[in-house]
Protein backbone atom coordinates (compact mmCIF):
# COMPACT_ATOMS: atom_id res chain seq x y z
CA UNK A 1 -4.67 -23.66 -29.04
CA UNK A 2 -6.08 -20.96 -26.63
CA UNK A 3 -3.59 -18.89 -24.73
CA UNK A 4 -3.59 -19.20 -20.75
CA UNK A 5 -4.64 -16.20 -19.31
CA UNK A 6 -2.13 -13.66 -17.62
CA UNK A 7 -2.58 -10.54 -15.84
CA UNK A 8 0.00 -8.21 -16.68
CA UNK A 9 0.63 -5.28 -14.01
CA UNK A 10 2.89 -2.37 -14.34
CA UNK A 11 3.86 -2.96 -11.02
CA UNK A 12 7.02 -0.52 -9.14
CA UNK A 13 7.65 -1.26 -5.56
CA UNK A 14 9.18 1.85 -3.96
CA UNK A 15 9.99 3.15 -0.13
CA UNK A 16 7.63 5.38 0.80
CA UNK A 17 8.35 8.53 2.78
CA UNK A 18 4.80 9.94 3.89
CA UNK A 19 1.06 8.86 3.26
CA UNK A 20 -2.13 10.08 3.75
CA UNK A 21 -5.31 8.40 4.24
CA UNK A 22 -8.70 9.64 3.23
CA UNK A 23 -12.17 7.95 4.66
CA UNK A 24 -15.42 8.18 3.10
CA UNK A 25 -18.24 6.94 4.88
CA UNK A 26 -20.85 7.93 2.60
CA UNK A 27 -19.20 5.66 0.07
CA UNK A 28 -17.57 2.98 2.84
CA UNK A 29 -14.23 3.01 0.87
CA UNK A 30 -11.04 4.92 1.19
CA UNK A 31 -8.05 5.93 -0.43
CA UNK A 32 -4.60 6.08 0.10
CA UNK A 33 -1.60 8.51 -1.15
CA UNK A 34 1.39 7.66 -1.11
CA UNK A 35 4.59 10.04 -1.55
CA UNK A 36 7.64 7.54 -2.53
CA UNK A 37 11.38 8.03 -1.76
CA UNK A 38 11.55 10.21 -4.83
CA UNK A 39 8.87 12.94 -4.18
CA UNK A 40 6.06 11.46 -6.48
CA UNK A 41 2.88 11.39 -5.30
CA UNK A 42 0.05 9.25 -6.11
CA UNK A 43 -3.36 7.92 -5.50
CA UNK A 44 -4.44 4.51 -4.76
CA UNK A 45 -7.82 3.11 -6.54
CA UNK A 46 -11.02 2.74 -3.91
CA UNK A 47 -9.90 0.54 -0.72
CA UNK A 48 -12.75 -1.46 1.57
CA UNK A 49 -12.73 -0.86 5.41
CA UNK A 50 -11.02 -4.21 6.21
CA UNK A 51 -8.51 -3.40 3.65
CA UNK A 52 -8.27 0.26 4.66
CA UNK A 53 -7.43 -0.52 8.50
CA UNK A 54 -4.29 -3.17 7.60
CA UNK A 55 -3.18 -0.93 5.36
CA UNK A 56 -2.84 1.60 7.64
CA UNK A 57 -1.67 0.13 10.81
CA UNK A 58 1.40 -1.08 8.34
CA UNK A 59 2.02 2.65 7.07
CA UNK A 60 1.75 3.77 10.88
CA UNK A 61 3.87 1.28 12.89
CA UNK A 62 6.21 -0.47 10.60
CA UNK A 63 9.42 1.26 9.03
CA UNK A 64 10.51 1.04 6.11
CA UNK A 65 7.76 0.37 4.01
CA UNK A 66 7.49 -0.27 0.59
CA UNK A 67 4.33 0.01 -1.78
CA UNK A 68 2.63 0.17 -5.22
CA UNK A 69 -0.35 2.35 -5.62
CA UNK A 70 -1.62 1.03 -8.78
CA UNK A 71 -2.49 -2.28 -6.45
CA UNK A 72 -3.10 -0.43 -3.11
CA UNK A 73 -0.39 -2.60 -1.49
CA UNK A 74 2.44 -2.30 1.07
CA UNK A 75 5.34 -4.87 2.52
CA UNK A 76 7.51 -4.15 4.87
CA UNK A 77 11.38 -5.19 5.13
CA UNK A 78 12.13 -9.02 6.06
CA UNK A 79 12.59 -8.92 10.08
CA UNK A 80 13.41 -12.08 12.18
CA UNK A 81 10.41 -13.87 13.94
CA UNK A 82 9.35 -12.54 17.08
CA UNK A 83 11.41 -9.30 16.28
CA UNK A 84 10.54 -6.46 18.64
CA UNK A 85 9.90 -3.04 17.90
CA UNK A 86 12.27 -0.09 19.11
């Protein structure tokens, strides 16, 4: 009997304080830092443009956000529909 297959990530969600963003065109990927709520700091892997920009727009307009380097990815906090921002 063969095993289903099952990605297994070491995945941490944490609130992250600052980022930085870093563009290279030579190589048409980015990458993305991201300093959590406890002063680590870490490195995302390679990001695509399309990727890159929603990424960013999230870390730039919406507060609080949360994220997990190893998988490049961010959420924000739940917020009612149609929710403007201050």
């Amino acid at each position: 009997m063969m095993r289903p297959l099952v990605r297994r990530y070491k995945m941490a969600i944490k609130s992250i304080e600052k980022y930085q963003a870093w563009w290279d065109s030579s190589r048409n990927q980015g990458y993305l830092w991201f300093t959590y709520y406890d002063g680590e700091r870490r490195r995302t892997g390679p990001v695509n443009a399309e990727s890159f920009a929603i990424v960013t727009d999230l870390l730039r307009n919406e507060k609080p956000v949360y994220g997990d380097h190893t998988r490049a990815m961010v959420t924000t906090q739940s917020e009612e529909v149609g929710e403007e921002e201050a």
